[in-house]
N, C-alpha and C. Protein backbone atom coordinates (compact mmCIF):
# COMPACT_ATOMS: atom_id res chain seq x y z
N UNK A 1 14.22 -73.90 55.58
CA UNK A 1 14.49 -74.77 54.44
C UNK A 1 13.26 -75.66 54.18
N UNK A 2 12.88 -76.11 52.66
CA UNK A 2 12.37 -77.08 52.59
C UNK A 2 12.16 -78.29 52.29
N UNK A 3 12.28 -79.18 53.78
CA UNK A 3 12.43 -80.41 53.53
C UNK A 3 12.28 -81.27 52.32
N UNK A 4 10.82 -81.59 51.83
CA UNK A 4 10.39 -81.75 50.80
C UNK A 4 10.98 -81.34 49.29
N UNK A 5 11.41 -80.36 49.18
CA UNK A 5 12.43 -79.27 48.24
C UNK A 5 13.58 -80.40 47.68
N UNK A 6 14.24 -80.15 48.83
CA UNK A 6 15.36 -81.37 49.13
C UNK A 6 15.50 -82.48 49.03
N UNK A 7 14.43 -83.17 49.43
CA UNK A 7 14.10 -84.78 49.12
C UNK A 7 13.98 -84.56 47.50
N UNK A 8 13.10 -84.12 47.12
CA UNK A 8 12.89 -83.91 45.48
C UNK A 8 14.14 -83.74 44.83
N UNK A 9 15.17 -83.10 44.88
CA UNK A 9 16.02 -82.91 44.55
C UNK A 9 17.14 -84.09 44.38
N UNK A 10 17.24 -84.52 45.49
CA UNK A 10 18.07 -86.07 45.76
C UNK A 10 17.67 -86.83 44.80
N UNK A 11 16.09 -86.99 45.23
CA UNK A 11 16.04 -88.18 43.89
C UNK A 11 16.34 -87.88 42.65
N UNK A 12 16.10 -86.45 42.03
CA UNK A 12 15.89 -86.20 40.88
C UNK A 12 17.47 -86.54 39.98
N UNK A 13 18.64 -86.30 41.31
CA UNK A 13 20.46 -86.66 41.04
C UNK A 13 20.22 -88.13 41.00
N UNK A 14 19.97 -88.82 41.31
CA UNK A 14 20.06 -90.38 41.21
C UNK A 14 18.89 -91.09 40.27
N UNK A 15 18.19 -90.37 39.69
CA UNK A 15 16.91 -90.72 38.63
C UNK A 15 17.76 -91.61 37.52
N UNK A 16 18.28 -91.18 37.23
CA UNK A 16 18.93 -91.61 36.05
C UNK A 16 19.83 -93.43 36.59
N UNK A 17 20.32 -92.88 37.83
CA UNK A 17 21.12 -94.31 38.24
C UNK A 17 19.78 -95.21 38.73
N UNK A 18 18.78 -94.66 38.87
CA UNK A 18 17.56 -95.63 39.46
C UNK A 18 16.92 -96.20 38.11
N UNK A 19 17.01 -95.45 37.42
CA UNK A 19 16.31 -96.37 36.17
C UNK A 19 17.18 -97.37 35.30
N UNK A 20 18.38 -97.04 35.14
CA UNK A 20 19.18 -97.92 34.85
C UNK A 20 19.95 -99.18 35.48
N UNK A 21 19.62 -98.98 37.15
CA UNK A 21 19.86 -99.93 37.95
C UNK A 21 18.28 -101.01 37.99
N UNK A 22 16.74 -100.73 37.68
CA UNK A 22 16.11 -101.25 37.60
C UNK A 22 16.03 -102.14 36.23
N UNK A 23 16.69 -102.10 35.01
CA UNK A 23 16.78 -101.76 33.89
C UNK A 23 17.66 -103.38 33.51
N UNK A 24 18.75 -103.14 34.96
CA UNK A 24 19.55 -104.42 34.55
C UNK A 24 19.35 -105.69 35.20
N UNK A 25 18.12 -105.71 35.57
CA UNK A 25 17.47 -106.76 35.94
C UNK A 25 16.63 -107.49 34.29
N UNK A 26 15.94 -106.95 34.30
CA UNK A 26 15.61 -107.45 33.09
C UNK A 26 15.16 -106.18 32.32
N UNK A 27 14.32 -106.46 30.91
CA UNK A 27 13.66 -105.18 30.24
C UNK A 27 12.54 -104.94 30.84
N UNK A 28 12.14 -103.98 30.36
CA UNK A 28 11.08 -102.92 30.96
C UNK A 28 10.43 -102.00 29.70
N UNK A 29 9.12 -102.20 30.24
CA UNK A 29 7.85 -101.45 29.38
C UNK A 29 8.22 -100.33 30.51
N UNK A 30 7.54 -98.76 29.65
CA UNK A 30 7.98 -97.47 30.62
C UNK A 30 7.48 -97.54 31.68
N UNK A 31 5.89 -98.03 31.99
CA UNK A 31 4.78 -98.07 32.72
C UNK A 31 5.34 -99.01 33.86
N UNK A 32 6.17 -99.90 33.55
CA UNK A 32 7.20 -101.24 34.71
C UNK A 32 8.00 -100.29 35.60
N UNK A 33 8.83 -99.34 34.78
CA UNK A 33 9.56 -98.63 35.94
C UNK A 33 9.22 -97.61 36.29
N UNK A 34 8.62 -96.99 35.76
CA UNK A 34 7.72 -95.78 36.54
C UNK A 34 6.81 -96.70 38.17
N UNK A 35 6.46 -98.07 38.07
CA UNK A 35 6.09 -98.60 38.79
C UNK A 35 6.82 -98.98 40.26
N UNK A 36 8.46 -99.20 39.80
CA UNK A 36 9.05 -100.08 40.56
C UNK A 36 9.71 -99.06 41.29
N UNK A 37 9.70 -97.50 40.32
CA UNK A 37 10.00 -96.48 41.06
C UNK A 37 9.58 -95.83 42.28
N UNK A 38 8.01 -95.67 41.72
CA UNK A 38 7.30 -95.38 42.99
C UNK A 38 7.28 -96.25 44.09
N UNK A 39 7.08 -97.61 44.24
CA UNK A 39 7.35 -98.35 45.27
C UNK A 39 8.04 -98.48 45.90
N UNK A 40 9.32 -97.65 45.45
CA UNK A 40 10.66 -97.59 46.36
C UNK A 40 10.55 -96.23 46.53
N UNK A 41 9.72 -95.17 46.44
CA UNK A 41 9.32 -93.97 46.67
C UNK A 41 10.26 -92.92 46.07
N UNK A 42 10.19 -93.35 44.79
CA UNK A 42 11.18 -92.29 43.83
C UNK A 42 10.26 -92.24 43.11
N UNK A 43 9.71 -91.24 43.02
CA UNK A 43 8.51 -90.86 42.55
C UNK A 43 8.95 -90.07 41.28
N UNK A 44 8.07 -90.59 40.15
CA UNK A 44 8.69 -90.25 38.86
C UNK A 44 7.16 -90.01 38.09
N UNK A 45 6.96 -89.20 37.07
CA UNK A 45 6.00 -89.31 36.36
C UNK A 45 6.40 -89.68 34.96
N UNK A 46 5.74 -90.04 33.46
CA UNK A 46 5.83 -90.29 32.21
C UNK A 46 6.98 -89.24 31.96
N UNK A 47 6.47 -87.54 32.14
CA UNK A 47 7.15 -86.49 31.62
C UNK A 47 8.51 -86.20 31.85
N UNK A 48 8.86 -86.55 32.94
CA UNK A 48 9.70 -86.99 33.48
C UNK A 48 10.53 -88.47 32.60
N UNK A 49 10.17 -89.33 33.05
CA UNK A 49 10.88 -90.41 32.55
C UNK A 49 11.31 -90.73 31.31
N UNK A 50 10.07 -90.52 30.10
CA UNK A 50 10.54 -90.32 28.93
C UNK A 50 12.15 -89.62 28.32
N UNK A 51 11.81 -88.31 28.80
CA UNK A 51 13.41 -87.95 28.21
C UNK A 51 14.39 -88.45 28.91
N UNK A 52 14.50 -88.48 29.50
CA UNK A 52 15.39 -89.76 30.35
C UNK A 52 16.46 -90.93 29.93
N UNK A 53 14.78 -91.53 29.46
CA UNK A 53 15.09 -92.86 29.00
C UNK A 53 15.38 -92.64 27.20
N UNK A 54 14.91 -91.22 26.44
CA UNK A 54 15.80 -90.71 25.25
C UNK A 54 16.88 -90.41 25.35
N UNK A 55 17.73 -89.73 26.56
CA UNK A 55 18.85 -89.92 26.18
C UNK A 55 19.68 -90.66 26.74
N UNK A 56 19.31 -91.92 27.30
CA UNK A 56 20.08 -92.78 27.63
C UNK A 56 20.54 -93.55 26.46
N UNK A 57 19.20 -93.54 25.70
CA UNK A 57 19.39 -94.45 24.28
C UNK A 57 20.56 -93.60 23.55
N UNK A 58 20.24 -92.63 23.99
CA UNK A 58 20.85 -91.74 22.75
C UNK A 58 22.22 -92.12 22.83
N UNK A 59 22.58 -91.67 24.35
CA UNK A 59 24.02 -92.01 24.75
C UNK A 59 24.48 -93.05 24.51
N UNK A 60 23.88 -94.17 24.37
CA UNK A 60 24.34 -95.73 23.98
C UNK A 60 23.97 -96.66 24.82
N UNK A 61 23.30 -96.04 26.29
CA UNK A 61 22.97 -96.64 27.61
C UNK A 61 22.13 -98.18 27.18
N UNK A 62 21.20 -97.55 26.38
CA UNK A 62 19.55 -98.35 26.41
C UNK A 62 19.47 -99.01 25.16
N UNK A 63 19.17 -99.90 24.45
CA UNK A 63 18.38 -100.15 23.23
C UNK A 63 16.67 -100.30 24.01
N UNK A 64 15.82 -100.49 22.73
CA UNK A 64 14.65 -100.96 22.79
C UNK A 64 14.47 -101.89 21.99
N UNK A 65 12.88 -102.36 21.57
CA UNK A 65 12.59 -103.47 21.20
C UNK A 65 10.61 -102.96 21.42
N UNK A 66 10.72 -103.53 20.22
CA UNK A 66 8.71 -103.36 20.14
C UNK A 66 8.02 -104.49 20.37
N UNK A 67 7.32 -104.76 20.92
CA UNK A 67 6.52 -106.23 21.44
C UNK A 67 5.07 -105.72 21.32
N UNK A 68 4.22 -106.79 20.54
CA UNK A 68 2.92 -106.31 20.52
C UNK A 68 2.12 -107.13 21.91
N UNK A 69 0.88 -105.87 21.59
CA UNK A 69 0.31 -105.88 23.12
C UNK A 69 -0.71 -106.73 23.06
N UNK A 70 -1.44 -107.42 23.58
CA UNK A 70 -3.22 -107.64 23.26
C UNK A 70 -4.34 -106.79 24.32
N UNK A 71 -3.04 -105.53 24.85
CA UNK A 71 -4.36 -104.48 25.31
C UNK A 71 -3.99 -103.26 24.68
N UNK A 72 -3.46 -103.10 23.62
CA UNK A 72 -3.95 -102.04 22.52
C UNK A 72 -2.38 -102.19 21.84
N UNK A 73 -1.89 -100.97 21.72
CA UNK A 73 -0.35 -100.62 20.39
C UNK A 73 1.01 -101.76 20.94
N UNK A 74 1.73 -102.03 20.27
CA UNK A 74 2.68 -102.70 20.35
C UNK A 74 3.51 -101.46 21.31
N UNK A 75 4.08 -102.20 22.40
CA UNK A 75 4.99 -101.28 23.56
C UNK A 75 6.54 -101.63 23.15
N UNK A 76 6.86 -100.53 23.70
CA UNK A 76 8.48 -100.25 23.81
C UNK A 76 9.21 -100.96 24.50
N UNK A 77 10.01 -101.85 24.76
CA UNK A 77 10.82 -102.56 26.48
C UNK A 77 12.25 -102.04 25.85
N UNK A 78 12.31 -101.61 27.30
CA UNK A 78 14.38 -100.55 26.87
C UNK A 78 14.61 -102.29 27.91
N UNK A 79 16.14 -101.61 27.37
CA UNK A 79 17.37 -103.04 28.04
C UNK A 79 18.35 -102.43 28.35
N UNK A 80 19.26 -102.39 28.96
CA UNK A 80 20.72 -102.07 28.82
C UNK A 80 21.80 -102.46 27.86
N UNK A 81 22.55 -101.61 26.86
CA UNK A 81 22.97 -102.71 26.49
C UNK A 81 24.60 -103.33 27.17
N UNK A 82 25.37 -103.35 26.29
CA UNK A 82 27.13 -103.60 27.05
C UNK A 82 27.49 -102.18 27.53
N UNK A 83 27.09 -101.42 26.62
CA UNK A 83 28.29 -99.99 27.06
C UNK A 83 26.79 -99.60 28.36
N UNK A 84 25.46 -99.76 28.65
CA UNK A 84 25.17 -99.55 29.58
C UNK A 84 25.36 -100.37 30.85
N UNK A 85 25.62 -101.55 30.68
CA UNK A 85 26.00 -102.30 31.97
C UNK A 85 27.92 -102.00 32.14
N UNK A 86 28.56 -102.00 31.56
CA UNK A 86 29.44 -101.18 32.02
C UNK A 86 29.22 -99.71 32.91
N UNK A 87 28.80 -98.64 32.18
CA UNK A 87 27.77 -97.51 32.69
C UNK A 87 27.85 -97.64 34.32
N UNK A 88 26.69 -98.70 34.59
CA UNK A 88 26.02 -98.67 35.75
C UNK A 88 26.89 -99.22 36.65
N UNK A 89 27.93 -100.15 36.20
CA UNK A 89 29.02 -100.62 37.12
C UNK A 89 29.84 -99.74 37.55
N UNK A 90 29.92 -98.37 36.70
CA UNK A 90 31.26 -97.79 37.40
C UNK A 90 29.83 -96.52 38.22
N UNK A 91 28.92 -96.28 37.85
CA UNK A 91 28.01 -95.58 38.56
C UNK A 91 28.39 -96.38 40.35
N UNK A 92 27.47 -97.75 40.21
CA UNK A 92 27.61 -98.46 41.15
C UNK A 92 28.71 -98.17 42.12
N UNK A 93 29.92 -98.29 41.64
CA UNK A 93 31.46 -97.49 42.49
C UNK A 93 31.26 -96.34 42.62
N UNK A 94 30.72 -94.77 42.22
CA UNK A 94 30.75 -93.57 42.34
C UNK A 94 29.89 -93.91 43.90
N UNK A 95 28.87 -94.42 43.43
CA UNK A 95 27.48 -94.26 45.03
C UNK A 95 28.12 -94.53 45.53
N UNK A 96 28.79 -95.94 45.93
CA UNK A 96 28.88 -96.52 47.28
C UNK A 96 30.30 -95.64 48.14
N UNK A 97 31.56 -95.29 46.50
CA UNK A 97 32.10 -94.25 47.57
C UNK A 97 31.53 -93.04 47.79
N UNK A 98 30.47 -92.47 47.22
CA UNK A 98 29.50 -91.36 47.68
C UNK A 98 29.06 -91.76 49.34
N UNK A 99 28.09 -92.52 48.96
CA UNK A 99 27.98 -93.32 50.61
C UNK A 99 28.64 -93.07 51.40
N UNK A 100 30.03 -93.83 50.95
CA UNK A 100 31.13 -93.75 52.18
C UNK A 100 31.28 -92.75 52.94
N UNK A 101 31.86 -91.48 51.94
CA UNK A 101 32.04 -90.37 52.13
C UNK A 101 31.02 -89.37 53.05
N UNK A 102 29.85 -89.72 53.00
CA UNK A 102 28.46 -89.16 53.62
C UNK A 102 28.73 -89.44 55.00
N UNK A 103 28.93 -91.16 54.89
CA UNK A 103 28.58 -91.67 56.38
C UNK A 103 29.65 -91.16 57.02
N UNK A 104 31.22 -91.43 56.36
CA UNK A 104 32.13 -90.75 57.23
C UNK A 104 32.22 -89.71 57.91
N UNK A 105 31.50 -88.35 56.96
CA UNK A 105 31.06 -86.69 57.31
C UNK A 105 30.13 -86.61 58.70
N UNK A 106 28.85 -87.38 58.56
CA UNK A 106 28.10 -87.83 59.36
C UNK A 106 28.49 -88.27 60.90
N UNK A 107 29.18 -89.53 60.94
CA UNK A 107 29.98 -89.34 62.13
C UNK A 107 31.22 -89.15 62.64
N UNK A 108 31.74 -87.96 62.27
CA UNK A 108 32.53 -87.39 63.10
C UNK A 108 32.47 -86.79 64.31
């Protein structure tokens, strides 16, 4: 098997709950959570994240907002809005009884 394979994979199921759990802290330019991602070693690229973060909007997850820059084009910052912080609250309950369920399997 490959380890690596696998790790990739994990994150790639929780991508979506990682950006929207970074998301409800405050807003975010794309380049912020692609940042905050990697540092917690969920390693994400633009190509990746972009559609992502399209259909979260799409779904109702995200609004945006344009803010101009003074190091070149006016940037994007997504937010959550109500129907996404609802969203992430009942996400929030799926993990932790996901969790549960793991650790329980685990030690038997």
């Amino acid at each position: 098997m490959d380890l690596e394979n696998n790790k990739a994979q994990m994150r790639k199921g929780i991508l979506e709950y990682c950006i929207l759990s970074v998301l409800s802290r405050n807003s975010c330019y794309a380049s912020d959570i692609i940042k905050e991602l990697k540092e917690a070693e969920v390693i994400v690229v633009e190509g990746t994240l972009y559609p992502l973060l399209t259909r979260q909007k799409n779904a109702g997850l995200l609004s945006y907002r344009w803010e101009e820059s003074q190091q070149g084009p006016p940037r994007k910052y997504y937010e959550l809005t109500a129907e996404g912080r609802k969203y992430l609250s009942d996400l929030d309950k799926s993990w932790m009884e996901l969790v549960e369920s793991v650790n329980l399997i685990r030690t038997r």
